[in-house]
C-alpha atoms as a PDB file:
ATOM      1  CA  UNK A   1     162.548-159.247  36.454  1.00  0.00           C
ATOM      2  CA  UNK A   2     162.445-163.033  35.930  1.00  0.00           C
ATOM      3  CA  UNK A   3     163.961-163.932  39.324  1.00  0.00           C
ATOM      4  CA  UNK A   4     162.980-163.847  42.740  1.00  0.00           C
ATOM      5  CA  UNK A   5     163.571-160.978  44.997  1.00  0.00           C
ATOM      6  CA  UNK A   6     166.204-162.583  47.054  1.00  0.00           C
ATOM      7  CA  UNK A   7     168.330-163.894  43.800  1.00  0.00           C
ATOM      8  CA  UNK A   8     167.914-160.321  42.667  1.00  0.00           C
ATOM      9  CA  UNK A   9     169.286-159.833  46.042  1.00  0.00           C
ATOM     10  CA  UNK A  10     172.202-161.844  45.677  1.00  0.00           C
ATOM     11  CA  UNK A  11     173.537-160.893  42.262  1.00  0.00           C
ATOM     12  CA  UNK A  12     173.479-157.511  43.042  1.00  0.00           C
ATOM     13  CA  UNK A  13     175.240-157.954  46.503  1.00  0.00           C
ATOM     14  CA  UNK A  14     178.001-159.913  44.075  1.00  0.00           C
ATOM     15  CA  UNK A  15     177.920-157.138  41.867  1.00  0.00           C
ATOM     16  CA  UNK A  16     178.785-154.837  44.527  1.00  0.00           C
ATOM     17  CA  UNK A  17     181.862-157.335  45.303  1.00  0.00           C
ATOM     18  CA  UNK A  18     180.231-157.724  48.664  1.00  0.00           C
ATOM     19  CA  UNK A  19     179.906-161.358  50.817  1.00  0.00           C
ATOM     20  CA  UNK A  20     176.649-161.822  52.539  1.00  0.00           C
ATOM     21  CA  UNK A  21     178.525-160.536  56.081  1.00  0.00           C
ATOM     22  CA  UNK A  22     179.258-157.318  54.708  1.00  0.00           C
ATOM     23  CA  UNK A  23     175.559-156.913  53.503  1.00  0.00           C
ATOM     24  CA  UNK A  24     174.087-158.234  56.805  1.00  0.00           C
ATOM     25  CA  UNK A  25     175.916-156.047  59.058  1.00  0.00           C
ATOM     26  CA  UNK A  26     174.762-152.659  57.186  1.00  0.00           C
ATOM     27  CA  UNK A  27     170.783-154.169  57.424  1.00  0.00           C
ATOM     28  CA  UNK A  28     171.674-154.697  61.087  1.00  0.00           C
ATOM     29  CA  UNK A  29     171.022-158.477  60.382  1.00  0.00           C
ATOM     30  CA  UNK A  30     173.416-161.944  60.843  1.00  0.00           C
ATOM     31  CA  UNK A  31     174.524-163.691  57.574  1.00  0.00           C
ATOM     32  CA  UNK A  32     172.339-166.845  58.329  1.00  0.00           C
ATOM     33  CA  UNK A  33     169.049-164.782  58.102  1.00  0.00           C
ATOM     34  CA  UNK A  34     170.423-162.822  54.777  1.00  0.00           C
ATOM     35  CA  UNK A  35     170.966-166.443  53.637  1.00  0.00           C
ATOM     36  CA  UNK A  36     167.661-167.733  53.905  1.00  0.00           C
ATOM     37  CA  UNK A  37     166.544-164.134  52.395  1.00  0.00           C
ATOM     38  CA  UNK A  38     168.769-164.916  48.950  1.00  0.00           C
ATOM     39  CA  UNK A  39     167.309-168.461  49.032  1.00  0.00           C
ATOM     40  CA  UNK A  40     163.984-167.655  49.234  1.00  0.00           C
ATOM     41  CA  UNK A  41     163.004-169.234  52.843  1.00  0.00           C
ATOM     42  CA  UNK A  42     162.835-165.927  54.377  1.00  0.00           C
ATOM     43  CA  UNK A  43     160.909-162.689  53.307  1.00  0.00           C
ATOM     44  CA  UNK A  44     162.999-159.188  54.373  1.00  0.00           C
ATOM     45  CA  UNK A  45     160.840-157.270  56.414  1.00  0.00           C
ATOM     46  CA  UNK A  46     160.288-153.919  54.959  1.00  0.00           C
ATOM     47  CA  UNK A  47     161.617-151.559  57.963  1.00  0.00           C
ATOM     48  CA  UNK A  48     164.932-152.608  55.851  1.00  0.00           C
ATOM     49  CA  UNK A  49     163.894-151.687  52.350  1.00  0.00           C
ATOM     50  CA  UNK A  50     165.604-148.534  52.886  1.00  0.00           C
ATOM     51  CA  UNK A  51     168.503-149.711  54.216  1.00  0.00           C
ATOM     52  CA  UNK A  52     169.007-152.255  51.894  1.00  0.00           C
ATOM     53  CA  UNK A  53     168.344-149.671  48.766  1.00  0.00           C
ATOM     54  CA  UNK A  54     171.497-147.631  50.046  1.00  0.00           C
ATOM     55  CA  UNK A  55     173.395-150.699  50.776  1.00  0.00           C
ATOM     56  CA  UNK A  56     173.081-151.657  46.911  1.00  0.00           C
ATOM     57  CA  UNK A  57     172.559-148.607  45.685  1.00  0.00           C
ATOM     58  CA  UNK A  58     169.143-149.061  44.118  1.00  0.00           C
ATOM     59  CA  UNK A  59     166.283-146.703  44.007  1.00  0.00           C
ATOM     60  CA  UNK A  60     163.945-147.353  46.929  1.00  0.00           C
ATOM     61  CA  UNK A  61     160.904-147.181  45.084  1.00  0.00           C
ATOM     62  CA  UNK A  62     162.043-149.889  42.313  1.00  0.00           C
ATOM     63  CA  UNK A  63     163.287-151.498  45.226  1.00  0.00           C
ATOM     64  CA  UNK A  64     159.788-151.748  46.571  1.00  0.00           C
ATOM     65  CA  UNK A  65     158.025-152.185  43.201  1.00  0.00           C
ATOM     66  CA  UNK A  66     160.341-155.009  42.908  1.00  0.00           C
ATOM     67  CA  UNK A  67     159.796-156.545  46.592  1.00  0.00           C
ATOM     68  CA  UNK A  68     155.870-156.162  46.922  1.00  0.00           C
ATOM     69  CA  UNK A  69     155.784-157.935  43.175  1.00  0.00           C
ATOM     70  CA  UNK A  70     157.815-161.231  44.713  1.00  0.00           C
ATOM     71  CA  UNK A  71     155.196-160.914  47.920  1.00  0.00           C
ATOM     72  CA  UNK A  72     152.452-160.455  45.675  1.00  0.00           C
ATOM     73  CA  UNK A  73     153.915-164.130  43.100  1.00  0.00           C
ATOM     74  CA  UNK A  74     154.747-165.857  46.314  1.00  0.00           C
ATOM     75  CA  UNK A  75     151.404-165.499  48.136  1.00  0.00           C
ATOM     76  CA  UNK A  76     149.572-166.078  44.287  1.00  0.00           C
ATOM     77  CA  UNK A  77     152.086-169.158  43.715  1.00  0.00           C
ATOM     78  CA  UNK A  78     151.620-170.570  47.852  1.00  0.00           C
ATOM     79  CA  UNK A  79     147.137-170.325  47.116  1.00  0.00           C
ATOM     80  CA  UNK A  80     147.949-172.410  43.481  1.00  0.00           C
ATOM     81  CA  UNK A  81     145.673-168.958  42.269  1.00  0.00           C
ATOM     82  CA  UNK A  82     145.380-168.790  38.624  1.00  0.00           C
ATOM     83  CA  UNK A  83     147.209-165.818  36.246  1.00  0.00           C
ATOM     84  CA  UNK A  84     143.170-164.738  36.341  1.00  0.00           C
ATOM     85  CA  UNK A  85     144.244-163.176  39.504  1.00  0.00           C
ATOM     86  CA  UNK A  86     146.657-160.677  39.081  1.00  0.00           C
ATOM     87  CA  UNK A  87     144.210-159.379  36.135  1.00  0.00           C
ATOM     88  CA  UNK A  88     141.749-158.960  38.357  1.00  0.00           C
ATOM     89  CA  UNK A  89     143.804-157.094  41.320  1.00  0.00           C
ATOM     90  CA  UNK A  90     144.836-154.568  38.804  1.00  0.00           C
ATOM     91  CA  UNK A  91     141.410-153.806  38.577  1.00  0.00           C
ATOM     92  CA  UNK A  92     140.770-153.642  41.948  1.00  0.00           C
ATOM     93  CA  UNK A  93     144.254-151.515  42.283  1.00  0.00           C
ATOM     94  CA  UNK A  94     142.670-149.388  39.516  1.00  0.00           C
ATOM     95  CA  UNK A  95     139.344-148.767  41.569  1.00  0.00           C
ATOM     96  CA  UNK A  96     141.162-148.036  44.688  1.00  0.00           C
ATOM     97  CA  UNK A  97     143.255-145.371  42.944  1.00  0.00           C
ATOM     98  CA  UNK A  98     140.228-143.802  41.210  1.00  0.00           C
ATOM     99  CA  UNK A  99     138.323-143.829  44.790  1.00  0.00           C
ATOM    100  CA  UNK A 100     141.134-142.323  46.758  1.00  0.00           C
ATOM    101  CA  UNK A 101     141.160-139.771  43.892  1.00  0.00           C
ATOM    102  CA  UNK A 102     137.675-138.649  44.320  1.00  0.00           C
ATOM    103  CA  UNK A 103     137.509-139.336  48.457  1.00  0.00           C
ATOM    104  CA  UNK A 104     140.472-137.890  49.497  1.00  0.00           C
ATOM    105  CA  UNK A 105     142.864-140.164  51.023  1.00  0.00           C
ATOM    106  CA  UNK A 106     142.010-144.253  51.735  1.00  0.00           C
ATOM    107  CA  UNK A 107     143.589-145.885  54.689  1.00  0.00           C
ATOM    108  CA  UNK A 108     143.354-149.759  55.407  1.00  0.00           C
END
Protein backbone atom coordinates (compact mmCIF):
# COMPACT_ATOMS: atom_id res chain seq x y z
CA UNK A 1 0.00 0.00 0.00
CA UNK A 2 1.60 3.29 -1.12
CA UNK A 3 -1.18 5.54 0.21
CA UNK A 4 -2.41 6.61 3.38
CA UNK A 5 -5.07 4.86 5.26
CA UNK A 6 -7.72 7.41 4.74
CA UNK A 7 -7.05 7.67 0.70
CA UNK A 8 -7.24 3.91 0.89
CA UNK A 9 -10.36 4.86 2.59
CA UNK A 10 -11.70 6.93 0.02
CA UNK A 11 -11.08 4.95 -3.15
CA UNK A 12 -12.57 2.11 -1.83
CA UNK A 13 -15.73 4.01 -0.51
CA UNK A 14 -15.80 5.25 -4.49
CA UNK A 15 -15.38 1.86 -5.47
CA UNK A 16 -18.29 0.82 -3.59
CA UNK A 17 -20.25 3.78 -5.53
CA UNK A 18 -20.81 5.18 -2.08
CA UNK A 19 -20.61 9.28 -1.06
CA UNK A 20 -18.98 9.96 2.21
CA UNK A 21 -22.83 10.30 3.88
CA UNK A 22 -23.64 6.91 3.07
CA UNK A 23 -20.29 5.66 4.65
CA UNK A 24 -20.63 7.91 7.75
CA UNK A 25 -24.00 6.94 8.69
CA UNK A 26 -23.16 2.99 8.77
CA UNK A 27 -19.80 4.00 11.19
CA UNK A 28 -22.39 5.94 13.20
CA UNK A 29 -20.27 9.09 12.31
CA UNK A 30 -21.22 12.74 10.37
CA UNK A 31 -19.63 13.28 6.89
CA UNK A 32 -17.39 16.21 8.19
CA UNK A 33 -15.44 13.83 10.57
CA UNK A 34 -15.22 10.97 7.65
CA UNK A 35 -13.81 13.95 5.70
CA UNK A 36 -11.05 14.85 7.76
CA UNK A 37 -10.51 10.84 8.12
CA UNK A 38 -9.98 10.56 3.99
CA UNK A 39 -7.77 13.69 4.25
CA UNK A 40 -5.63 12.62 6.71
CA UNK A 41 -6.44 15.29 9.66
CA UNK A 42 -8.25 12.79 11.59
CA UNK A 43 -7.24 9.18 12.73
CA UNK A 44 -10.56 6.59 12.90
CA UNK A 45 -10.71 5.31 16.20
CA UNK A 46 -10.55 1.62 16.19
CA UNK A 47 -14.02 0.71 18.04
CA UNK A 48 -14.99 1.29 14.13
CA UNK A 49 -12.51 -0.97 12.42
CA UNK A 50 -15.13 -3.48 12.38
CA UNK A 51 -17.70 -1.56 11.24
CA UNK A 52 -15.93 -0.01 8.67
CA UNK A 53 -14.49 -3.62 7.34
CA UNK A 54 -18.26 -4.66 6.68
CA UNK A 55 -19.12 -1.33 5.35
CA UNK A 56 -16.37 -1.91 2.51
CA UNK A 57 -16.27 -5.23 2.58
CA UNK A 58 -12.64 -5.80 3.54
CA UNK A 59 -11.18 -8.35 5.79
CA UNK A 60 -10.87 -6.95 9.31
CA UNK A 61 -7.58 -8.15 9.95
CA UNK A 62 -5.98 -6.54 6.61
CA UNK A 63 -8.06 -3.83 7.61
CA UNK A 64 -6.10 -3.52 10.80
CA UNK A 65 -2.71 -4.57 9.36
CA UNK A 66 -3.38 -1.80 7.06
CA UNK A 67 -4.56 0.91 9.80
CA UNK A 68 -1.91 0.21 12.65
CA UNK A 69 0.86 0.46 9.58
CA UNK A 70 -0.48 4.31 8.71
CA UNK A 71 -0.43 4.88 12.82
CA UNK A 72 2.78 3.31 13.03
CA UNK A 73 4.33 5.93 9.42
CA UNK A 74 2.43 8.80 10.88
CA UNK A 75 3.80 8.74 14.45
CA UNK A 76 7.56 7.65 12.68
CA UNK A 77 6.99 10.57 9.99
CA UNK A 78 5.44 13.34 13.04
CA UNK A 79 9.17 12.32 15.43
CA UNK A 80 11.30 13.00 11.80
CA UNK A 81 12.59 9.10 13.10
CA UNK A 82 14.83 7.57 10.64
CA UNK A 83 13.84 4.17 8.34
CA UNK A 84 16.49 2.73 11.24
CA UNK A 85 13.37 2.58 13.20
CA UNK A 86 10.98 0.40 11.86
CA UNK A 87 14.09 -2.17 11.55
CA UNK A 88 14.55 -2.03 14.85
CA UNK A 89 10.70 -2.41 16.10
CA UNK A 90 10.54 -5.55 14.12
CA UNK A 91 13.01 -6.74 16.32
CA UNK A 92 11.52 -5.73 19.25
CA UNK A 93 8.01 -7.15 17.70
CA UNK A 94 10.09 -10.32 17.13
CA UNK A 95 11.23 -10.53 20.91
CA UNK A 96 7.85 -9.84 22.19
CA UNK A 97 6.40 -12.70 20.12
CA UNK A 98 9.16 -15.14 21.12
CA UNK A 99 8.58 -14.02 24.98
CA UNK A 100 4.84 -14.36 24.93
CA UNK A 101 5.63 -17.76 23.35
CA UNK A 102 7.66 -19.05 26.14
CA UNK A 103 5.65 -16.92 29.15
CA UNK A 104 2.35 -17.52 28.31
CA UNK A 105 0.41 -14.57 27.41
CA UNK A 106 1.97 -10.64 27.62
CA UNK A 107 -0.37 -7.86 28.43
CA UNK A 108 0.65 -4.05 28.30
Amino acid sequence: MKESFGHFLRKNRKDLGMNQTQLAVKLHMDAAKLSKIENGKMIIDEPRLELLSKAINIDLQKLKTMYYGDCVARTLYKNRCSNETLNIAEEILEYYKTNNAKQGNLTF
